[in-house]
Protein backbone atom coordinates (compact mmCIF):
# COMPACT_ATOMS: atom_id res chain seq x y z
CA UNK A 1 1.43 -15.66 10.67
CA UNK A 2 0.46 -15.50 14.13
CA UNK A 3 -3.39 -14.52 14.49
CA UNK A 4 -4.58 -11.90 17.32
CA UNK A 5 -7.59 -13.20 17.34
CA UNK A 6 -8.73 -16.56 17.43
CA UNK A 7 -12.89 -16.45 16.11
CA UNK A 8 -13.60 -17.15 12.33
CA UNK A 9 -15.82 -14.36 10.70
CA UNK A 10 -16.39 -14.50 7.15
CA UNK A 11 -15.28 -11.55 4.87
CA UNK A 12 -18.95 -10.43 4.85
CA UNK A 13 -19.11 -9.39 8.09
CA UNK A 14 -17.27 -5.89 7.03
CA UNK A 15 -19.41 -2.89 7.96
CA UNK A 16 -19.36 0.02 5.96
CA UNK A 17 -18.24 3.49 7.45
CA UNK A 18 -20.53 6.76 7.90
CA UNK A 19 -18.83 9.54 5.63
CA UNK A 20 -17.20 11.50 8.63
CA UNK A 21 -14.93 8.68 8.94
CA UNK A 22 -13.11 8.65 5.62
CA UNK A 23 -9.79 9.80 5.37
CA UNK A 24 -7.47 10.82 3.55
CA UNK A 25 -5.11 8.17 2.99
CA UNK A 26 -2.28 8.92 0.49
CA UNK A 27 0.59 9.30 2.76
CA UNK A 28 1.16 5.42 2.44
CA UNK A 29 2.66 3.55 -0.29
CA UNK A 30 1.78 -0.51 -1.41
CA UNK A 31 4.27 -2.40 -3.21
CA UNK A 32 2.95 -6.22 -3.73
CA UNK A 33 5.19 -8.40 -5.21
CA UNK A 34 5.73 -12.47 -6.15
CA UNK A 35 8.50 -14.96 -6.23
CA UNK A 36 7.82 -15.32 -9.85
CA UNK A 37 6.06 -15.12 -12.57
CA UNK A 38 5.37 -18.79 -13.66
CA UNK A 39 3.58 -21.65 -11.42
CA UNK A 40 2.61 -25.13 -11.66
CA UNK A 41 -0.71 -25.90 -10.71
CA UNK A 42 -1.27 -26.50 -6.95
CA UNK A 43 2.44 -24.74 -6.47
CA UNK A 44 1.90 -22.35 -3.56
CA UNK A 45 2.01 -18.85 -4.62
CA UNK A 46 3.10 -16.57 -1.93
CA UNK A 47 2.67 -12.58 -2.19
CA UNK A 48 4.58 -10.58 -0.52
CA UNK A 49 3.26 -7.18 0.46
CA UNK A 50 4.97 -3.83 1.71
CA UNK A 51 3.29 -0.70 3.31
CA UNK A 52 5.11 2.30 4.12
CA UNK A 53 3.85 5.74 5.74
CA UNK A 54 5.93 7.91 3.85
CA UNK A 55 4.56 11.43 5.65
CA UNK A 56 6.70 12.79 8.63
CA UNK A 57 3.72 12.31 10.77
CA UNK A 58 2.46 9.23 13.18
CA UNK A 59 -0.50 7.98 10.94
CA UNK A 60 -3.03 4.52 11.47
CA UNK A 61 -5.10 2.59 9.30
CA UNK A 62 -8.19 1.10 10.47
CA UNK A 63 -8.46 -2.59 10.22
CA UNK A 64 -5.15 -3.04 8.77
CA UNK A 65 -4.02 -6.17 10.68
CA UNK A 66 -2.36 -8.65 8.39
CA UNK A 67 -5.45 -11.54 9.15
CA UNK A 68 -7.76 -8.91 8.31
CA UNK A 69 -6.23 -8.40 4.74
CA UNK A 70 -7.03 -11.42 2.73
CA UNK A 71 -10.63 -10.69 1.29
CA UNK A 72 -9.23 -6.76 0.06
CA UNK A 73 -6.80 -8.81 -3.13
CA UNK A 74 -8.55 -8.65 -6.76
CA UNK A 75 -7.28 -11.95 -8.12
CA UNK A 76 -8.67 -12.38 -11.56
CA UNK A 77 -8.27 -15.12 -14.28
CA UNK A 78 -8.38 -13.16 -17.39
CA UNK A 79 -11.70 -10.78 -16.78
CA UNK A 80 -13.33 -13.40 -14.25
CA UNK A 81 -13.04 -12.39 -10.57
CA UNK A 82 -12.17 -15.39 -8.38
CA UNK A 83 -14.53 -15.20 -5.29
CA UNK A 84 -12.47 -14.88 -1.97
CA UNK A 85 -13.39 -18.52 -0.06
CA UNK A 86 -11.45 -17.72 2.88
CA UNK A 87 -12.00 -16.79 6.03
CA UNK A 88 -11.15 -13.28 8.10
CA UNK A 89 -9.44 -14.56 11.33
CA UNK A 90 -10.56 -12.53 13.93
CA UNK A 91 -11.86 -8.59 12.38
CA UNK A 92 -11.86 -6.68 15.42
CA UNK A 93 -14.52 -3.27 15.43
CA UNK A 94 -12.71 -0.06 15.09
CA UNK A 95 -9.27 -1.48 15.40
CA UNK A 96 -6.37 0.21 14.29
CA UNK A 97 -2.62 -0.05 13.25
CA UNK A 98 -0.01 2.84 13.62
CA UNK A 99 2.68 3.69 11.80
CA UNK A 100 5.77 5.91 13.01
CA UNK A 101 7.10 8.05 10.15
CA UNK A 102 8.88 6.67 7.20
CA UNK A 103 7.63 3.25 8.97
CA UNK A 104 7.15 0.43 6.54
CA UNK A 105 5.91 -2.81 7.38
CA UNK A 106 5.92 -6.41 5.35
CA UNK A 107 3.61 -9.12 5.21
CA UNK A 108 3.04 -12.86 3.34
CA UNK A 109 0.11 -14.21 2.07
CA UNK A 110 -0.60 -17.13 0.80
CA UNK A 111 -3.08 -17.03 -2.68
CA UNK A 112 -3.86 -20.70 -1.95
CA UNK A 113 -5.31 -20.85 1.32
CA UNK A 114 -8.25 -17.96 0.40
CA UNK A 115 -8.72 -18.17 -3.22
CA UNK A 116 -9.63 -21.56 -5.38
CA UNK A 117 -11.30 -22.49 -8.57
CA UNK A 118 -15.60 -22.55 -7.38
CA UNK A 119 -15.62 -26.05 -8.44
CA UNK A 120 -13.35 -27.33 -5.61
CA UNK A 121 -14.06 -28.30 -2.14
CA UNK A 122 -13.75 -26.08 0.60
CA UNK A 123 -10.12 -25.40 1.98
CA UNK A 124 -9.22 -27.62 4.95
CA UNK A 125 -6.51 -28.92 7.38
CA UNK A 126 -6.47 -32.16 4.77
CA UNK A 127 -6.38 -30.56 1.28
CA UNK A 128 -5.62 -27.07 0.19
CA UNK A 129 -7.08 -24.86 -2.87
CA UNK A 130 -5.66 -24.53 -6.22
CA UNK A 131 -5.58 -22.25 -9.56
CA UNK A 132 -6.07 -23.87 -12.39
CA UNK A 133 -4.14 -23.25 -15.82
CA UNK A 134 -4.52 -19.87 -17.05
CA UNK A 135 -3.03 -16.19 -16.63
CA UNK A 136 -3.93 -13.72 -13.77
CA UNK A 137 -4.12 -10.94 -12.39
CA UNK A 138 -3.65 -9.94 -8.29
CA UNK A 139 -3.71 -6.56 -6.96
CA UNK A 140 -4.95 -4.74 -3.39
CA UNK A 141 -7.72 -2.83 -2.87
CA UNK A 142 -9.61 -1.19 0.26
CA UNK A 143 -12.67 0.33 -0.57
CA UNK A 144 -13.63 3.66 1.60
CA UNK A 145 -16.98 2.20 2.14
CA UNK A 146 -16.06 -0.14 4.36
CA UNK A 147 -12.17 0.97 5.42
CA UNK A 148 -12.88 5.16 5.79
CA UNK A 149 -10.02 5.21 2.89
CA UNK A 150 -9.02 4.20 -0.48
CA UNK A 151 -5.34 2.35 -0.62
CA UNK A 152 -4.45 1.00 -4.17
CA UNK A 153 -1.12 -1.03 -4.82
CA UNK A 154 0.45 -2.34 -8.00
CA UNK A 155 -0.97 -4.78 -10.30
CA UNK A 156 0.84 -8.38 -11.31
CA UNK A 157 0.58 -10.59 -13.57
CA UNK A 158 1.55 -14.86 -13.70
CA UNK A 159 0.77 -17.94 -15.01
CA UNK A 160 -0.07 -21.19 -14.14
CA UNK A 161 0.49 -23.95 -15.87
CA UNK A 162 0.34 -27.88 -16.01
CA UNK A 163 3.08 -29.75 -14.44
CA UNK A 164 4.44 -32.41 -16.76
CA UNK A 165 6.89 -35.31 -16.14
CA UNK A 166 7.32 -36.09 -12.79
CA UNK A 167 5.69 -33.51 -11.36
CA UNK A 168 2.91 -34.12 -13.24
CA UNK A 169 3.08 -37.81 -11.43
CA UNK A 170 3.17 -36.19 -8.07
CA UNK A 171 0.77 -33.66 -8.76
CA UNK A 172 -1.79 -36.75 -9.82
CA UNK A 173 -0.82 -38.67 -6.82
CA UNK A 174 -1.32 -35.50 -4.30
CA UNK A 175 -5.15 -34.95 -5.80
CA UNK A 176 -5.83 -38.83 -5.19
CA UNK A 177 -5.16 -38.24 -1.28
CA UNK A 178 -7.36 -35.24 -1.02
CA UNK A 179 -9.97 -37.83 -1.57
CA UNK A 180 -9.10 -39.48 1.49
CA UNK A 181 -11.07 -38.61 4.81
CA UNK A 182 -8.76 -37.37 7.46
CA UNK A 183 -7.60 -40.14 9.72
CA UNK A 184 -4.09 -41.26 10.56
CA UNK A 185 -3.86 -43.23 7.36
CA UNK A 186 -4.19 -39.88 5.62
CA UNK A 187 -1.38 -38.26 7.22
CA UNK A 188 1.06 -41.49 6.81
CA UNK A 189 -0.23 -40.92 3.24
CA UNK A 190 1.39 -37.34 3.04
CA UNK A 191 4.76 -38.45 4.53
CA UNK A 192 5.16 -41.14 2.25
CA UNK A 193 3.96 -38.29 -0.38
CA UNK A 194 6.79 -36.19 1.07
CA UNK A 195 9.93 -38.51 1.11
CA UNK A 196 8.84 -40.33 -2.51
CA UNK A 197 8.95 -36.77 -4.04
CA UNK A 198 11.21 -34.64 -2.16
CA UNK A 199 12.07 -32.77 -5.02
CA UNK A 200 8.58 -31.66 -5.91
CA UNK A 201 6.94 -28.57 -5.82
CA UNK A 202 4.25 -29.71 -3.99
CA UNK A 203 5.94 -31.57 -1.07
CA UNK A 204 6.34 -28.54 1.08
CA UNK A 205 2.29 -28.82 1.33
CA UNK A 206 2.21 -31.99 1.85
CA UNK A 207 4.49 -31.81 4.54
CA UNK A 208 2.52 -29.31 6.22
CA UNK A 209 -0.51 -31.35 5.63
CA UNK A 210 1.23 -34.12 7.28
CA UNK A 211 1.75 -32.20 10.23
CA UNK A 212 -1.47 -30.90 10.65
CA UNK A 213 -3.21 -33.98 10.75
CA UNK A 214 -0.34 -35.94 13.14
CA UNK A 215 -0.14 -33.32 15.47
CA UNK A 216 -2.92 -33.68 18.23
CA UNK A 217 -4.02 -35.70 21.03
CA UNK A 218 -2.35 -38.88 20.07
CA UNK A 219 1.39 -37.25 19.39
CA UNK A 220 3.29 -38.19 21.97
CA UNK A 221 2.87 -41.55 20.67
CA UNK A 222 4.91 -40.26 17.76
CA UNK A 223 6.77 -37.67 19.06
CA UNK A 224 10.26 -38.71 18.36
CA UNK A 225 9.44 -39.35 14.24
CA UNK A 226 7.86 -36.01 13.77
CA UNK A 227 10.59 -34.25 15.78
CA UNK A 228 12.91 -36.12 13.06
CA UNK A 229 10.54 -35.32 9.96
CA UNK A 230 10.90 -31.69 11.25
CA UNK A 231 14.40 -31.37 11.18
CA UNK A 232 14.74 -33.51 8.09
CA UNK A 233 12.54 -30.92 6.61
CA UNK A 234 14.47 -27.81 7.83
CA UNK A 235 17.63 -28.72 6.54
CA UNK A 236 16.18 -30.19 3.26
CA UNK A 237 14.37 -26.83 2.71
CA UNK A 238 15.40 -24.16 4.91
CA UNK A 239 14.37 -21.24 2.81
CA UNK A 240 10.77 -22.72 1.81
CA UNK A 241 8.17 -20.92 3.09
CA UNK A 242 6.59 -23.31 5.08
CA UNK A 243 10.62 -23.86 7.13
CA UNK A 244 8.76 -21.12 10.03
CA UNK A 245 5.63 -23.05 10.36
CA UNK A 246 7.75 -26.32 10.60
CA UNK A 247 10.38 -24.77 12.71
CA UNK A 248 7.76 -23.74 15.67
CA UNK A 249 6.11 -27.05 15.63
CA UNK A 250 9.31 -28.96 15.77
CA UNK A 251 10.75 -26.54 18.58
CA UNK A 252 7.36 -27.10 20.64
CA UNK A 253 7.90 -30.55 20.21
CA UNK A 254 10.84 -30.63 21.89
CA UNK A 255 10.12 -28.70 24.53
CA UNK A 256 7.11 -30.61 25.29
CA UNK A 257 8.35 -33.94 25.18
CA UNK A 258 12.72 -33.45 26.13
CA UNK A 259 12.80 -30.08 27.71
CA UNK A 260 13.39 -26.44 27.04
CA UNK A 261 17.56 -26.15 26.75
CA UNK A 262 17.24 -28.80 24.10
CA UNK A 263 14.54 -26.60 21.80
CA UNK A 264 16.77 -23.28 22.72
CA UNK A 265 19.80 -25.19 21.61
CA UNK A 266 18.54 -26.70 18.45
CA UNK A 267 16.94 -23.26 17.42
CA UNK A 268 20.59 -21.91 18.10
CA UNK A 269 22.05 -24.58 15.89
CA UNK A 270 19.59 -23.83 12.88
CA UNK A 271 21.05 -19.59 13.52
CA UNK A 272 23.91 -21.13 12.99
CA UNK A 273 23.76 -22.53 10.33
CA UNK A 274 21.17 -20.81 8.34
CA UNK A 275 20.96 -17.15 9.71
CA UNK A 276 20.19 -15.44 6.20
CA UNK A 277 17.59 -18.13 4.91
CA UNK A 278 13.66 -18.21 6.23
CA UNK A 279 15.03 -21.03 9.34
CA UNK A 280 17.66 -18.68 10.66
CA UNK A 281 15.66 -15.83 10.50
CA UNK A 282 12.63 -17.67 12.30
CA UNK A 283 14.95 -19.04 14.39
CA UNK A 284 16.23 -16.16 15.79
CA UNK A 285 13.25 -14.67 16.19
CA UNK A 286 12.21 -17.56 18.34
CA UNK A 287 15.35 -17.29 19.95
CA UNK A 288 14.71 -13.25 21.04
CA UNK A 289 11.08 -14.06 21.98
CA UNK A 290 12.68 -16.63 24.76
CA UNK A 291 14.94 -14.09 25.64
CA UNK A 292 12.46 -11.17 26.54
């Protein structure tokens, strides 16, 4: 997701409200939901989260941006309450989302990139969080200290659990290179991670990790292999939830280094030919934004 802010503030930095402020909230509806109900450890678990104003009047919600979200889940493993380690992109004073009536509004988050086991290293551009084996819990919840109102959603439950077999192999040879200091060794290290184990669960991060690391001041050295990693990636996994992230990258790419008609007619190509998955859908969002 695209931030509209670009500082770091940590999820502390929340200010409570004076009790003139709070509202009376219950006109909106939150429906969380997940992909599933089993993971592997160090799988990504993505929750997806609806909001809908379901009063016949123009309503807003005070620092409801989608960055602004993260520290508000309860994830719990068993009774324990996982700390959020994440950070708040951007919380802006006193800003506010509206709603239209009956409006309703979806977002993605990603557990892994704000919530982790205390024992492991701070999340990075080289290495991401995990949950370790056990059952949990996840739910929303904005406290009218802080937010002027009370919004509850649903609660859900999963599992992780250990990989075995080969992705058990993977998943040892993944936790091996977040040992590594980030270099350019590191990110070879990923893409060989990411064509020995296509088939893993864990090679959409790595993949992304890969990318993060390449991409910089030295890419147009490598410009034409990551443009071909990209779209080896799209079309080997044009539903994962990483395709959007990989998608704008490889469409910049192009741009940069070809021209412009060759990214609009590559993101036309992936409409084509994937329109109902997570790459058409990003592509043609892409596609409207260059159109405007």
């Amino acid at each position: 997701m695209i931030s509209l802010y670009v500082c770091n503030i940590p999820a502390t930095s929340f200010q409570n409200v004076s009790a003139n402020e709070i509202r009376d909230k219950s006109n909106f509806n939150i429906d969380i939901s997940l992909e599933k109900n089993v993971y592997l450890e160090n799988e990504y678990i993505l929750l997806n989260f609806n909001i809908k104003n379901e009063s016949d009047k123009i309503d807003s919600l005070r620092n409801f941006y989608d960055i602004e979200m993260h520290p508000l889940f309860v994830l719990k493993k068993g009774e324990l309450r996982l700390d959020f380690r994440g950070m708040v992109d951007g919380i802006a004073k006193n800003s506010y989302v509206l709603f239209k009536p009956g409006e309703e509004r979806r977002y993605e988050f990603m557990l892994n990139n704000s919530f982790g086991d205390a024992k492991q290293e701070a999340y990075n551009d080289s290495k991401r969080f995990y949950l370790p084996e056990g059952n949990y819990t996840v739910s929303f919840y904005s406290d009218k200290a802080i937010f002027g109102y009370n919004l509850n959603s649903n609660t859900l439950t999963f599992d992780v659990i250990r990989p075995s077999g080969s992705n058990s192999d993977a998943l040892n040879e993944l936790r091996e290179i977040y040992k590594v200091e980030p270099s350019t060794d590191l990110s070879l290290m990923y893409r060989y991670f990411v064509y020995k184990y296509p088939e893993s669960p864990y090679m959409d991060q790595a993949f992304e990790l890969y990318l993060s690391i390449r991409l910089g001041p030295y890419e147009y050295h490598y410009a034409d292999l990551i443009i071909g990693d990209c779209k080896w990636f799209i079309e080997r996994k044009p539903n994962s939830t990483s395709t959007a992230l990989v998608l704008n990258n490889c469409v910049e790419l192009i741009e940069t280094y070809y021209n412009e008609s060759d990214g609009i007619e590559y993101l036309n190509m992936v409409y084509r030919n994937y329109n109902n998955l997570k790459a058409g859908l990003e592509a043609k969002r892409l596609l409207n934004k260059i159109e405007r």
